[in-house]
PDB file of N, CA and C in Angstrom:
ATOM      1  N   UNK A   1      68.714  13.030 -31.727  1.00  0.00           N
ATOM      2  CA  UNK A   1      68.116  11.739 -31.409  1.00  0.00           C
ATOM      3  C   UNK A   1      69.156  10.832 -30.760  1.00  0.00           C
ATOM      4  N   UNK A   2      68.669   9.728 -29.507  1.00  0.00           N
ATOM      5  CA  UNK A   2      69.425   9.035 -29.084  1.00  0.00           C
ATOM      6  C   UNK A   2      69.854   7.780 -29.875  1.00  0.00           C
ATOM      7  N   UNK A   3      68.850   7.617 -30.812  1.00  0.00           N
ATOM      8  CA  UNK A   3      69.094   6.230 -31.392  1.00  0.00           C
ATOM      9  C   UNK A   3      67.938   5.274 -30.661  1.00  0.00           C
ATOM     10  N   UNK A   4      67.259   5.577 -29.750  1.00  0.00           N
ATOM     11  CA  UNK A   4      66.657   4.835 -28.929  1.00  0.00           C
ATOM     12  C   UNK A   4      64.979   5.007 -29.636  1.00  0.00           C
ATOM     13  N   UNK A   5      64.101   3.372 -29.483  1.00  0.00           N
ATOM     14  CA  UNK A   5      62.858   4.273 -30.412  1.00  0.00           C
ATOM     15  C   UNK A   5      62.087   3.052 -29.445  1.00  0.00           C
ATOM     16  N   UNK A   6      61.001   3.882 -28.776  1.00  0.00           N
ATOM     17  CA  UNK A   6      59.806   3.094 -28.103  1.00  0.00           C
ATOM     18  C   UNK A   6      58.219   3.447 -28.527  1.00  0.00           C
ATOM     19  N   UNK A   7      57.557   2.582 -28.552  1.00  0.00           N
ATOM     20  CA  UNK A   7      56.243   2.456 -28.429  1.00  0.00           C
ATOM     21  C   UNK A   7      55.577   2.696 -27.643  1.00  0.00           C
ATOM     22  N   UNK A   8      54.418   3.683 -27.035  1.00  0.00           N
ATOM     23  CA  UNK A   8      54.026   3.890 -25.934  1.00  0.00           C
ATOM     24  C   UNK A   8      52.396   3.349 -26.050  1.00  0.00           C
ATOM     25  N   UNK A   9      51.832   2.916 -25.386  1.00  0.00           N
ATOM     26  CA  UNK A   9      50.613   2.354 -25.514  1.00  0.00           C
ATOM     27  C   UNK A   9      49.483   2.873 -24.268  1.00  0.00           C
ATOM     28  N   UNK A  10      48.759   3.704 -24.626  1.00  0.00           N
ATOM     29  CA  UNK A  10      47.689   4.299 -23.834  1.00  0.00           C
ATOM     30  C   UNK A  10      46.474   3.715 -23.914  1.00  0.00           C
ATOM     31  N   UNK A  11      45.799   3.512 -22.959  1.00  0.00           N
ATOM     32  CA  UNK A  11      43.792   3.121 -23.133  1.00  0.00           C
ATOM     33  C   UNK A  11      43.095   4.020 -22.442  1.00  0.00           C
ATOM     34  N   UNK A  12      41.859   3.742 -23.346  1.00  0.00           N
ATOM     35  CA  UNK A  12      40.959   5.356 -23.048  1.00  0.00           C
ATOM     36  C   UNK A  12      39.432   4.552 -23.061  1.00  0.00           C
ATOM     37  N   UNK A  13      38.854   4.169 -21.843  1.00  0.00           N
ATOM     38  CA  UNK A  13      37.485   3.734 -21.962  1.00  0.00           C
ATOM     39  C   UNK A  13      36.407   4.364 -20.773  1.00  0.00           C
ATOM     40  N   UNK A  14      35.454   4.093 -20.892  1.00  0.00           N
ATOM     41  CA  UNK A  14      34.282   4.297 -19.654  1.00  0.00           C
ATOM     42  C   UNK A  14      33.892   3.734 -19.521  1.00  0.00           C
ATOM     43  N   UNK A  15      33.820   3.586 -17.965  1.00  0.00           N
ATOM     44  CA  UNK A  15      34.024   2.718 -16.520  1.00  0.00           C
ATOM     45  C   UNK A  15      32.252   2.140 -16.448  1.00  0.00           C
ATOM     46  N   UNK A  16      31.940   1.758 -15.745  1.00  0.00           N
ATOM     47  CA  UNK A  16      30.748   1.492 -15.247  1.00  0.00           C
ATOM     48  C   UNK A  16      30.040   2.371 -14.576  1.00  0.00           C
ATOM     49  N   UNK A  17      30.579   3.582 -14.457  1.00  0.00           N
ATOM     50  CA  UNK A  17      30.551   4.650 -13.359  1.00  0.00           C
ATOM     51  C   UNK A  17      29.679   5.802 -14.783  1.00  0.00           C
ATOM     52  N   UNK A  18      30.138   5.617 -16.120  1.00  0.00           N
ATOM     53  CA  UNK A  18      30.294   6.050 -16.979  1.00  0.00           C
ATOM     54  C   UNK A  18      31.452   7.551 -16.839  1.00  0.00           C
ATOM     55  N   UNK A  19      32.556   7.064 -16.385  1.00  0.00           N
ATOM     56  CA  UNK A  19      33.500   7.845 -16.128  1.00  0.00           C
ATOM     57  C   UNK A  19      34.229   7.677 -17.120  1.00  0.00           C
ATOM     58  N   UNK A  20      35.546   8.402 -18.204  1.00  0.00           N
ATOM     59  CA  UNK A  20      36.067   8.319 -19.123  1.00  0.00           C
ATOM     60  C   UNK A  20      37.738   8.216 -17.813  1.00  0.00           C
ATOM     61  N   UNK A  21      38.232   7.114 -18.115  1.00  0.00           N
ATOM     62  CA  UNK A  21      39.775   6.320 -17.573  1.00  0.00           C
ATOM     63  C   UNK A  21      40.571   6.404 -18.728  1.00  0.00           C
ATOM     64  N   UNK A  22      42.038   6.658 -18.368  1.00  0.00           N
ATOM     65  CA  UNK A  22      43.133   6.522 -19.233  1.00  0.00           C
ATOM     66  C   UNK A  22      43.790   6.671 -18.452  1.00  0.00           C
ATOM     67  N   UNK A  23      44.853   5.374 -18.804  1.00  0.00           N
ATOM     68  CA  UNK A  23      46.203   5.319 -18.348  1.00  0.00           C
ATOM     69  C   UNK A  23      46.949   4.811 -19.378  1.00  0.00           C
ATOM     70  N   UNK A  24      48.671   5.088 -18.927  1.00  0.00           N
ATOM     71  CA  UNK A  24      49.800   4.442 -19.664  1.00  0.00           C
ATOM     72  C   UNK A  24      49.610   2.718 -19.740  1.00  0.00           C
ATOM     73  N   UNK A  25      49.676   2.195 -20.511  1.00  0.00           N
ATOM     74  CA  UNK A  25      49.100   0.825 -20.646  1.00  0.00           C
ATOM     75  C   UNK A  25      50.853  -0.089 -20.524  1.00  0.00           C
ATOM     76  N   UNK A  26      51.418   1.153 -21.394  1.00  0.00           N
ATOM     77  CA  UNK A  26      52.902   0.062 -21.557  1.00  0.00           C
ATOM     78  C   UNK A  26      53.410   0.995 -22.437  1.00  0.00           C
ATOM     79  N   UNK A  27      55.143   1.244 -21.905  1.00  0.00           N
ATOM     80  CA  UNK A  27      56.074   1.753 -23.180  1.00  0.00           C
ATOM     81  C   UNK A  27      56.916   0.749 -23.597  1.00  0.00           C
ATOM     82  N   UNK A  28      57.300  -0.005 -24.795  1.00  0.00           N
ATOM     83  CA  UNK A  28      57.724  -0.653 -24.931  1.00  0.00           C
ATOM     84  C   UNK A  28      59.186  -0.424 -25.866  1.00  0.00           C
ATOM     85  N   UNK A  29      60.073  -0.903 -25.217  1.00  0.00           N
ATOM     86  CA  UNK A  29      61.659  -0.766 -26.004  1.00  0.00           C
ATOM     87  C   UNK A  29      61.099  -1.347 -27.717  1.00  0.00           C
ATOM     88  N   UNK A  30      61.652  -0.622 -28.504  1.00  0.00           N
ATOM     89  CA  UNK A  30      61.758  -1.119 -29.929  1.00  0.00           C
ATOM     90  C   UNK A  30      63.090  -1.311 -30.505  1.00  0.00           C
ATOM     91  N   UNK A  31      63.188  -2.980 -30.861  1.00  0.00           N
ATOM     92  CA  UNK A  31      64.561  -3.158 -30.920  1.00  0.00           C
ATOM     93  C   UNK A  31      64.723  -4.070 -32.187  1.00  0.00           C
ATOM     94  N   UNK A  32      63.462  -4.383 -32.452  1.00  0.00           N
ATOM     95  CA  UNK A  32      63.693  -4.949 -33.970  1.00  0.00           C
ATOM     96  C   UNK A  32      63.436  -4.466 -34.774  1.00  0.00           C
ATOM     97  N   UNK A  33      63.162  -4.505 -36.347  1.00  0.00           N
ATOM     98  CA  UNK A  33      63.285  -3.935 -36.986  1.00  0.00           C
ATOM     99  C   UNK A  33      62.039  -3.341 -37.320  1.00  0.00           C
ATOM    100  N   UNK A  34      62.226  -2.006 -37.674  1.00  0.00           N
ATOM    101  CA  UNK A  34      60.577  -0.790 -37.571  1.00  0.00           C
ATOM    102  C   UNK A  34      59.802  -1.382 -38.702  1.00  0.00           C
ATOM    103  N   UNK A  35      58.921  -2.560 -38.973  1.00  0.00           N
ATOM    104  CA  UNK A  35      58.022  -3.162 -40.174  1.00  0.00           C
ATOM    105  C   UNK A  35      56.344  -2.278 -39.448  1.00  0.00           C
ATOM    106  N   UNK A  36      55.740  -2.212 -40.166  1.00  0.00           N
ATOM    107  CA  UNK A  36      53.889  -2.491 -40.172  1.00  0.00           C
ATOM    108  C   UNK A  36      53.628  -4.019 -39.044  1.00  0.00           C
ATOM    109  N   UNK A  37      54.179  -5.016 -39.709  1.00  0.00           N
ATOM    110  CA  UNK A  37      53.963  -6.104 -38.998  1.00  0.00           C
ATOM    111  C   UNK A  37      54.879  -6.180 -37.737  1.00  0.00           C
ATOM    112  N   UNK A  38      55.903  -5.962 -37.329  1.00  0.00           N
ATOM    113  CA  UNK A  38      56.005  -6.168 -36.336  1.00  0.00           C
ATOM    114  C   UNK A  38      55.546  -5.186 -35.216  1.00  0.00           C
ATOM    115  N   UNK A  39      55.164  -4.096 -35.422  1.00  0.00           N
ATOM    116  CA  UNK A  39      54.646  -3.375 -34.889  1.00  0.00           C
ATOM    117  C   UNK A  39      52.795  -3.349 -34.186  1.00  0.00           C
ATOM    118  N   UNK A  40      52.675  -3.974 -35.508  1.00  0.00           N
ATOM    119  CA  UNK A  40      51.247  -5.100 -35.070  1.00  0.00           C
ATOM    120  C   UNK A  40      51.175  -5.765 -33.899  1.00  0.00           C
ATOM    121  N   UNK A  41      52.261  -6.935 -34.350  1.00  0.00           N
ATOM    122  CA  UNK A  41      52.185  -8.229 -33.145  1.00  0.00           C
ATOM    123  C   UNK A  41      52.596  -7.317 -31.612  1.00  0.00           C
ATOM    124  N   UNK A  42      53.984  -6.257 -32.203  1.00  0.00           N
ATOM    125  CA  UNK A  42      54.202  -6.002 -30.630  1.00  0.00           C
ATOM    126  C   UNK A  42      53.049  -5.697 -30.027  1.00  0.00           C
ATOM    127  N   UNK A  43      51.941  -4.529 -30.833  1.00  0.00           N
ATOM    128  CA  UNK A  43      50.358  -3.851 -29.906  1.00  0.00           C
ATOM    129  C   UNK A  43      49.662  -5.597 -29.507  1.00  0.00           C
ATOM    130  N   UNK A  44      49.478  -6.039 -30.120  1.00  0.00           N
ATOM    131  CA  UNK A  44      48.728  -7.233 -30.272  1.00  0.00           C
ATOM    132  C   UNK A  44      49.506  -8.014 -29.002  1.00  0.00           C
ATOM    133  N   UNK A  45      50.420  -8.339 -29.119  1.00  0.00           N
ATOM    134  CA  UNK A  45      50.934  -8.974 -27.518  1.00  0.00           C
ATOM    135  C   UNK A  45      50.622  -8.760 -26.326  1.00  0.00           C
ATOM    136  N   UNK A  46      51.153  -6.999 -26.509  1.00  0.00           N
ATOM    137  CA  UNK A  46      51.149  -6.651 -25.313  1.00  0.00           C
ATOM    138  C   UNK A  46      49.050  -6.509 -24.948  1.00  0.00           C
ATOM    139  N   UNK A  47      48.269  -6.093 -25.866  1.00  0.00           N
ATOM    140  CA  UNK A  47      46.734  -6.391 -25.406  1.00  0.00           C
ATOM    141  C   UNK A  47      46.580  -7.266 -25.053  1.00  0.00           C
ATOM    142  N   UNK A  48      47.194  -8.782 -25.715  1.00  0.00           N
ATOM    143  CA  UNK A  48      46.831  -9.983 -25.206  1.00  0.00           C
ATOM    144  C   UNK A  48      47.402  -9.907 -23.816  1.00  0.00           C
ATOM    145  N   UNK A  49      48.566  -9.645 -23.222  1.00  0.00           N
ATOM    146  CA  UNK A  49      48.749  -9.986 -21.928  1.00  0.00           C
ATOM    147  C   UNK A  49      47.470  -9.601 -21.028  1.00  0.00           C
ATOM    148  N   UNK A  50      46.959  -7.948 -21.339  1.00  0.00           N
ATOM    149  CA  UNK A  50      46.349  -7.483 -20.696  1.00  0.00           C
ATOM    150  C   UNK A  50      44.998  -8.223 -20.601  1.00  0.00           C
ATOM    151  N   UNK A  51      44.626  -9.057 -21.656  1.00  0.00           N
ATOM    152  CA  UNK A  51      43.025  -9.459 -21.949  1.00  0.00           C
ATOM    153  C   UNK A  51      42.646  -8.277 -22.476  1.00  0.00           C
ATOM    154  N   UNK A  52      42.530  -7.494 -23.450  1.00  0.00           N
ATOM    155  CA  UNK A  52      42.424  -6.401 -23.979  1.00  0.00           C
ATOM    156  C   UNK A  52      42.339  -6.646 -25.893  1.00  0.00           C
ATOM    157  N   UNK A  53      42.633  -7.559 -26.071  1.00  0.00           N
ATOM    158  CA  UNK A  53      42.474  -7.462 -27.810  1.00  0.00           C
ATOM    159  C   UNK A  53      41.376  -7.836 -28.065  1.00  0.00           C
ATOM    160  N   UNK A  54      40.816  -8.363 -27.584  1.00  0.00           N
ATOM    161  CA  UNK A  54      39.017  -8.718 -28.128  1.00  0.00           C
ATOM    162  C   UNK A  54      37.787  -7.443 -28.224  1.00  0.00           C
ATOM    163  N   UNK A  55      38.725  -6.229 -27.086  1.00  0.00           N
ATOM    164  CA  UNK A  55      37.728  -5.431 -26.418  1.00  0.00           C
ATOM    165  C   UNK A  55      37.730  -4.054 -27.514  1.00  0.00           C
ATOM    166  N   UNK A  56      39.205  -4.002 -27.843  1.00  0.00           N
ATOM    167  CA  UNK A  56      39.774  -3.184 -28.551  1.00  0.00           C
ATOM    168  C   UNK A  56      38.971  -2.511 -29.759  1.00  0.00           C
ATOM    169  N   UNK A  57      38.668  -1.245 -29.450  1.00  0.00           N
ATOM    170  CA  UNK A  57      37.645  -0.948 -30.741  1.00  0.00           C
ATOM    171  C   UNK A  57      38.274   0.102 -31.593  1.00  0.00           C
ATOM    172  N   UNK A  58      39.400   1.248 -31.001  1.00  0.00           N
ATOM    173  CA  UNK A  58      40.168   1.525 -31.973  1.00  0.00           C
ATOM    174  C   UNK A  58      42.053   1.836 -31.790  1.00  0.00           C
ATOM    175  N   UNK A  59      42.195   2.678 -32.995  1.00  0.00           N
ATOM    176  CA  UNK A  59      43.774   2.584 -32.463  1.00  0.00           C
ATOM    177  C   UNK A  59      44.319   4.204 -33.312  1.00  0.00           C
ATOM    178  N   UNK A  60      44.958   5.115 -32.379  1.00  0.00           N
ATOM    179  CA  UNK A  60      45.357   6.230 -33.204  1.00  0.00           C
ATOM    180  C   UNK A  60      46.827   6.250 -32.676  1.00  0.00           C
ATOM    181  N   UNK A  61      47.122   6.526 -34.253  1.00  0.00           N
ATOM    182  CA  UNK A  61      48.265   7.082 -34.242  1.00  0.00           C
ATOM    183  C   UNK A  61      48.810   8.038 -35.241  1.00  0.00           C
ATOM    184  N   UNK A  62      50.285   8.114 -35.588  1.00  0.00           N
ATOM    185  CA  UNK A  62      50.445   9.523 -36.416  1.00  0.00           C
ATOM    186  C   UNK A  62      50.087   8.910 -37.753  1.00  0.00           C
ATOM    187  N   UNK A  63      51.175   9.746 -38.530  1.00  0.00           N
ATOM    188  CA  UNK A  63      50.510   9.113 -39.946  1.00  0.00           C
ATOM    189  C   UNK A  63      51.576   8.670 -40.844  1.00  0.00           C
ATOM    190  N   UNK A  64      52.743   8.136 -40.410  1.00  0.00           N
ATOM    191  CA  UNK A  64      53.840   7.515 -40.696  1.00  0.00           C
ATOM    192  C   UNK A  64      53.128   5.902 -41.141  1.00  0.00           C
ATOM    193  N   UNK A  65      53.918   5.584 -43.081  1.00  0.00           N
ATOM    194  CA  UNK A  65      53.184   4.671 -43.640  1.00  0.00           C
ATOM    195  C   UNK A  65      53.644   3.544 -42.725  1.00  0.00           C
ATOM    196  N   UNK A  66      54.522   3.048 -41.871  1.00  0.00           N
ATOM    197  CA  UNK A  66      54.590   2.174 -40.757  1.00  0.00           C
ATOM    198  C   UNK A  66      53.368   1.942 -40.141  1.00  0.00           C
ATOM    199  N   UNK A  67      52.508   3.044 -39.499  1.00  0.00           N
ATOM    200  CA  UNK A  67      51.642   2.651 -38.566  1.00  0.00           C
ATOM    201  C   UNK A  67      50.342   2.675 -39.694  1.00  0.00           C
ATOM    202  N   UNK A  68      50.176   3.235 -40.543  1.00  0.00           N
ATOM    203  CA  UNK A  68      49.253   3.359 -41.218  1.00  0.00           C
ATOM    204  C   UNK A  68      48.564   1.610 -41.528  1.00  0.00           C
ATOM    205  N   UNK A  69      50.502   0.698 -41.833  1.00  0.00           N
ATOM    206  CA  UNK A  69      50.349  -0.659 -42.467  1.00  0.00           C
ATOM    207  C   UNK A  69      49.941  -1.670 -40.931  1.00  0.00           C
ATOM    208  N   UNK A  70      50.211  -0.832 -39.981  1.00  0.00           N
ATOM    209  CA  UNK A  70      50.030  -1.632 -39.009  1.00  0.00           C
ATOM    210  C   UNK A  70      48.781  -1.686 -38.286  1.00  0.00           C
ATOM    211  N   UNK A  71      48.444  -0.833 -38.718  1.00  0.00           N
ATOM    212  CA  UNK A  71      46.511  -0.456 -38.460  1.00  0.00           C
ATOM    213  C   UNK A  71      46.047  -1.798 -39.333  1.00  0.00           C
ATOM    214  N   UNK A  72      46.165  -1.732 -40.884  1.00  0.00           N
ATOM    215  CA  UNK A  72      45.600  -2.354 -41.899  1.00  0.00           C
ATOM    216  C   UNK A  72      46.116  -3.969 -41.143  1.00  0.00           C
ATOM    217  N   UNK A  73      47.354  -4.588 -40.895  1.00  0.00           N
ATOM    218  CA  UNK A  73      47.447  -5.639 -40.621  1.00  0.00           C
ATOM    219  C   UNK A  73      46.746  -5.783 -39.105  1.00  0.00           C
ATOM    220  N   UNK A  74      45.885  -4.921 -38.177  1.00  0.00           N
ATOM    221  CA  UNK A  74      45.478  -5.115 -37.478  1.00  0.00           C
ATOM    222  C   UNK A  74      44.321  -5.323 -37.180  1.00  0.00           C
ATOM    223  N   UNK A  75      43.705  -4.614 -38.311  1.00  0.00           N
ATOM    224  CA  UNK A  75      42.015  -5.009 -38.903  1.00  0.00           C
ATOM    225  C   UNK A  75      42.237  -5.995 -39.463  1.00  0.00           C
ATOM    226  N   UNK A  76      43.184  -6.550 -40.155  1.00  0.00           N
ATOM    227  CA  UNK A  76      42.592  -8.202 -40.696  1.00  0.00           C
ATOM    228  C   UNK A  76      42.731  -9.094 -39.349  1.00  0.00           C
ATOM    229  N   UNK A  77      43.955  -9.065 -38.579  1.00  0.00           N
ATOM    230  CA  UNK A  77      44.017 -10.075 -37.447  1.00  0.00           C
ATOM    231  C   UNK A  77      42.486  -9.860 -36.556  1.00  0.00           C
ATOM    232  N   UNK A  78      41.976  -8.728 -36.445  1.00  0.00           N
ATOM    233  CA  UNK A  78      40.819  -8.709 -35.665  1.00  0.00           C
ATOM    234  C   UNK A  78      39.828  -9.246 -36.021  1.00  0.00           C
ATOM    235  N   UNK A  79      39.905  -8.968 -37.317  1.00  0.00           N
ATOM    236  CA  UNK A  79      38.542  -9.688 -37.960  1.00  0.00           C
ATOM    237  C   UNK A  79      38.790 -11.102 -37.862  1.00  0.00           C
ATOM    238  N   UNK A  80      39.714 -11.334 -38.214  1.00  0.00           N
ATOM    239  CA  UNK A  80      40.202 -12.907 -38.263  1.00  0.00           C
ATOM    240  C   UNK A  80      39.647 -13.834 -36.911  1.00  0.00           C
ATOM    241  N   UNK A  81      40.610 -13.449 -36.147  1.00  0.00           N
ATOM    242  CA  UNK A  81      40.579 -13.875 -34.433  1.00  0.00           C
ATOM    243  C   UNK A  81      39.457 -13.641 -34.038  1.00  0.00           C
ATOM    244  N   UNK A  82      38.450 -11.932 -33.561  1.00  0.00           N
ATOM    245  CA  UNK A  82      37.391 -11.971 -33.153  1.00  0.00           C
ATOM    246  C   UNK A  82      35.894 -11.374 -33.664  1.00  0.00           C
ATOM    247  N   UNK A  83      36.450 -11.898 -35.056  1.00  0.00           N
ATOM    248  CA  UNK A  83      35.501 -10.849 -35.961  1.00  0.00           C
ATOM    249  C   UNK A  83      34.583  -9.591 -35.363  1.00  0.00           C
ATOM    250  N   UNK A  84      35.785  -9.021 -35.015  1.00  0.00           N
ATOM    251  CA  UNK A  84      35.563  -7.714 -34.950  1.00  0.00           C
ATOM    252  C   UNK A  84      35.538  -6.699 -35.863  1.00  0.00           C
ATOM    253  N   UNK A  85      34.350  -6.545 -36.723  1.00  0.00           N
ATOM    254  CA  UNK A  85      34.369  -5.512 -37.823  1.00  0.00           C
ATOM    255  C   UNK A  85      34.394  -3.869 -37.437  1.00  0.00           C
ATOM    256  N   UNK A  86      34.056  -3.837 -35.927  1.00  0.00           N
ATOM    257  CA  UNK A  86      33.836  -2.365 -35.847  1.00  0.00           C
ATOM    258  C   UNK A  86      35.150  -1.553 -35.609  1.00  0.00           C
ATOM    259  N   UNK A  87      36.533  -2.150 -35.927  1.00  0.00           N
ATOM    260  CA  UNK A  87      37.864  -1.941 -35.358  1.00  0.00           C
ATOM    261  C   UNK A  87      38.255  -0.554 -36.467  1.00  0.00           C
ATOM    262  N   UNK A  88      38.586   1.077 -35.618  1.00  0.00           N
ATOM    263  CA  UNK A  88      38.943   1.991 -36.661  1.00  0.00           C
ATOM    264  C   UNK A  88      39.411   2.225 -36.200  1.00  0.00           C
ATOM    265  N   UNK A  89      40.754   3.219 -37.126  1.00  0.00           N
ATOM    266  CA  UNK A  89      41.922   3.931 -36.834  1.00  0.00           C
ATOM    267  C   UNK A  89      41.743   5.333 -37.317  1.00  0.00           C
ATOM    268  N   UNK A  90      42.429   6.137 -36.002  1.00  0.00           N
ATOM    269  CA  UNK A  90      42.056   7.747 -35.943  1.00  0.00           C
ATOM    270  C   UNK A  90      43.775   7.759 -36.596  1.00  0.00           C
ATOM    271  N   UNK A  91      43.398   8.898 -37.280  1.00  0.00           N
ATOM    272  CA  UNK A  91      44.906   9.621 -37.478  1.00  0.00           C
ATOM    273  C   UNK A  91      44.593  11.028 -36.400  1.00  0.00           C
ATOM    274  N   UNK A  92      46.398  10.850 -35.651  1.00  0.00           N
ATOM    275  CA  UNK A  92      46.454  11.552 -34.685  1.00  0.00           C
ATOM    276  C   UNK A  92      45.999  13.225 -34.673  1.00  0.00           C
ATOM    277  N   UNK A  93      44.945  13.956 -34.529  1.00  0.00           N
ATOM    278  CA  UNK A  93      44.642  15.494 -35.243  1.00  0.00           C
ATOM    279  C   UNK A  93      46.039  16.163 -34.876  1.00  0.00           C
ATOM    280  N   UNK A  94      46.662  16.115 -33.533  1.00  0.00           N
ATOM    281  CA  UNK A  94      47.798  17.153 -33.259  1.00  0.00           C
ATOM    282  C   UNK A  94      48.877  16.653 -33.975  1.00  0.00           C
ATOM    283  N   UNK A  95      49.124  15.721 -33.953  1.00  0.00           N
ATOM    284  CA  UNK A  95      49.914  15.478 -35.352  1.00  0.00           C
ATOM    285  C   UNK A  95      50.073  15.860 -36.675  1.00  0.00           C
ATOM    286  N   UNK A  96      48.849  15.405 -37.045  1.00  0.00           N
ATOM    287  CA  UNK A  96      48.474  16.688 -38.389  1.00  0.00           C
ATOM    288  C   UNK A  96      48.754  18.185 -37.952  1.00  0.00           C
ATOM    289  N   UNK A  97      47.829  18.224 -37.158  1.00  0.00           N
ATOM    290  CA  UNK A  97      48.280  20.264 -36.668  1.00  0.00           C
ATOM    291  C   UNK A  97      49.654  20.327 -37.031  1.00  0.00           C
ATOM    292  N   UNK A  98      50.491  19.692 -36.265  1.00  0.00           N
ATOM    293  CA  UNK A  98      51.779  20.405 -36.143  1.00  0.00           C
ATOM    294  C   UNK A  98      52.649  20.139 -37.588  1.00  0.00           C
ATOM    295  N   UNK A  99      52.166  18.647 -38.176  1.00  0.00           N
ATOM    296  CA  UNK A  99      52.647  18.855 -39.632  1.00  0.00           C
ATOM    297  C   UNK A  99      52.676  20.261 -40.375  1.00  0.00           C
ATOM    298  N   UNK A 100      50.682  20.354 -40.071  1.00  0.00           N
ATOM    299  CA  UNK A 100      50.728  21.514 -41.072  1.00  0.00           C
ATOM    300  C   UNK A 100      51.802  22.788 -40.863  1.00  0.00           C
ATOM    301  N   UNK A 101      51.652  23.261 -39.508  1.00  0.00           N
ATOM    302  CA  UNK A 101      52.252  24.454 -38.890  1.00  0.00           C
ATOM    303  C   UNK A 101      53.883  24.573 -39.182  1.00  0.00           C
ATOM    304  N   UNK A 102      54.196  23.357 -39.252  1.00  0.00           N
ATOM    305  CA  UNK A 102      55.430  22.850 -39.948  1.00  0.00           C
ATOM    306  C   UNK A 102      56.200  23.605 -40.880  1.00  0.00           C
ATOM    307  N   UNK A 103      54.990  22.741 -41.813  1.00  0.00           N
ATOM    308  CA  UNK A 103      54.868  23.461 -43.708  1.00  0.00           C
ATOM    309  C   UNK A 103      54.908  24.915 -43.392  1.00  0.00           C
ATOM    310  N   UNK A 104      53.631  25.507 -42.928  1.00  0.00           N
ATOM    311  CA  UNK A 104      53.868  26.856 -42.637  1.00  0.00           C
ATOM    312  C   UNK A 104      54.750  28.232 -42.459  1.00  0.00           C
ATOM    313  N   UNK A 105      55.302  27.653 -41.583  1.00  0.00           N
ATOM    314  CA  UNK A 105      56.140  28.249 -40.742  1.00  0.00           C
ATOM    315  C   UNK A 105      57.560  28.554 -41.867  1.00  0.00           C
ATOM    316  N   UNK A 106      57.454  27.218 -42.305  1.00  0.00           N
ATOM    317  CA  UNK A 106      58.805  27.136 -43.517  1.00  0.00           C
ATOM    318  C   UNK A 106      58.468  28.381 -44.396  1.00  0.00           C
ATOM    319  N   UNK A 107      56.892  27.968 -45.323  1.00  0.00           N
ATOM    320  CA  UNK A 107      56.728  28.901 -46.187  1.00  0.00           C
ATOM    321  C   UNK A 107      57.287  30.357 -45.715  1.00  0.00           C
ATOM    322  N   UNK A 108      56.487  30.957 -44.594  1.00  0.00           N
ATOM    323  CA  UNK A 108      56.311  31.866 -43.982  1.00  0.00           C
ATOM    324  C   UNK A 108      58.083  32.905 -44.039  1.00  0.00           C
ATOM    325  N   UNK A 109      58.951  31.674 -43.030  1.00  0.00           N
ATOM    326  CA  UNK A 109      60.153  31.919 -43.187  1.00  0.00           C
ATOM    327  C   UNK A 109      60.887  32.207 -44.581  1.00  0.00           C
ATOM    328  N   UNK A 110      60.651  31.212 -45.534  1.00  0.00           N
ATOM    329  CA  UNK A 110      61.398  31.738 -46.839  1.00  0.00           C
ATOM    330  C   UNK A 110      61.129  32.553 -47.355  1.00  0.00           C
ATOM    331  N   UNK A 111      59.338  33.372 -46.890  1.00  0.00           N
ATOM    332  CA  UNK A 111      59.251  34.571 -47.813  1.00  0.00           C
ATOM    333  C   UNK A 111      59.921  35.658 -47.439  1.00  0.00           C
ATOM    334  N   UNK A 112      59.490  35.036 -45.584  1.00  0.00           N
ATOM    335  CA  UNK A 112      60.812  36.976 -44.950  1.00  0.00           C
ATOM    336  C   UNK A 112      61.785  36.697 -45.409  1.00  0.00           C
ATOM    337  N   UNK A 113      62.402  35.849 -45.560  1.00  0.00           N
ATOM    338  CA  UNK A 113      63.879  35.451 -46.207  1.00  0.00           C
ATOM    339  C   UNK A 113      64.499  36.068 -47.195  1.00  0.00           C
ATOM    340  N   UNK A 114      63.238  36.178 -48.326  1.00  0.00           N
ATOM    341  CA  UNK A 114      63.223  36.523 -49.823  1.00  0.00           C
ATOM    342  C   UNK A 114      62.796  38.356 -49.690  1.00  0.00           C
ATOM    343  N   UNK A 115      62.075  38.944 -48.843  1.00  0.00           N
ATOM    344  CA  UNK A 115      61.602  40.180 -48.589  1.00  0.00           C
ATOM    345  C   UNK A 115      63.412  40.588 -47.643  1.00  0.00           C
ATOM    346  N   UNK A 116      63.959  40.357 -47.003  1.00  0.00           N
ATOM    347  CA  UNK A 116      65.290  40.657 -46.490  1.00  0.00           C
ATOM    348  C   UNK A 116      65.922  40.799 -47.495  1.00  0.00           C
ATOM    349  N   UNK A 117      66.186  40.386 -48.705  1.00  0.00           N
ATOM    350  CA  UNK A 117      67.190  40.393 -49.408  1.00  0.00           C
ATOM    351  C   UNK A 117      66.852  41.642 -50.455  1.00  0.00           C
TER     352      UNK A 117
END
């Protein structure tokens, strides 16, 4: 690792065309300190520049208790600001995948490990 830690921010909607659009929205340097809440305001800023937080209906990410708290502080600001109740958070599936495969792989390894000896 470089030491270096950014935020990358993608949007995924359909057009009027009923075409499904996504682009890079914003990577953002992370330079203060890794909270739930500040991680909030940073998504929350950077939507507001865009005109984008009102529209916002969900938000995925991995499953690190950071983003987990930053989901939760992001459903109250929504509700708050545009009472938006329909606001949900996906946990990332390939994320999970590769957790699991993770675990796996370990198990897998320590048994040839234990069958070698």
């Amino acid at each position: 690792s470089n030491g270096l830690a950014f935020l990358s921010l993608t949007i995924h909607y359909i057009d009027s065309s009923l075409i499904l659009k996504n682009f890079l929205l914003d990577i953002i340097p992370i330079t203060m300190q890794y909270t739930g809440l500040n991680m909030a305001n940073t998504i929350i800023l950077v939507l507001d520049e865009f005109n984008l937080t009102a529209k916002l209906l969900a938000l995925t990410t991995d499953n690190a208790s950071l983003m987990i708290s930053c989901d939760a502080l992001m459903i109250a600001e929504l509700e708050k600001e545009f009472n938006n109740l329909n606001f949900v958070h996906y946990h990332c599936f390939a994320h999970i995948l590769n957790l699991a495969v993770i675990k796996g792989i370990k198990l897998v390894d320590s048994s040839i490990k234990k069958l070698g000896h």
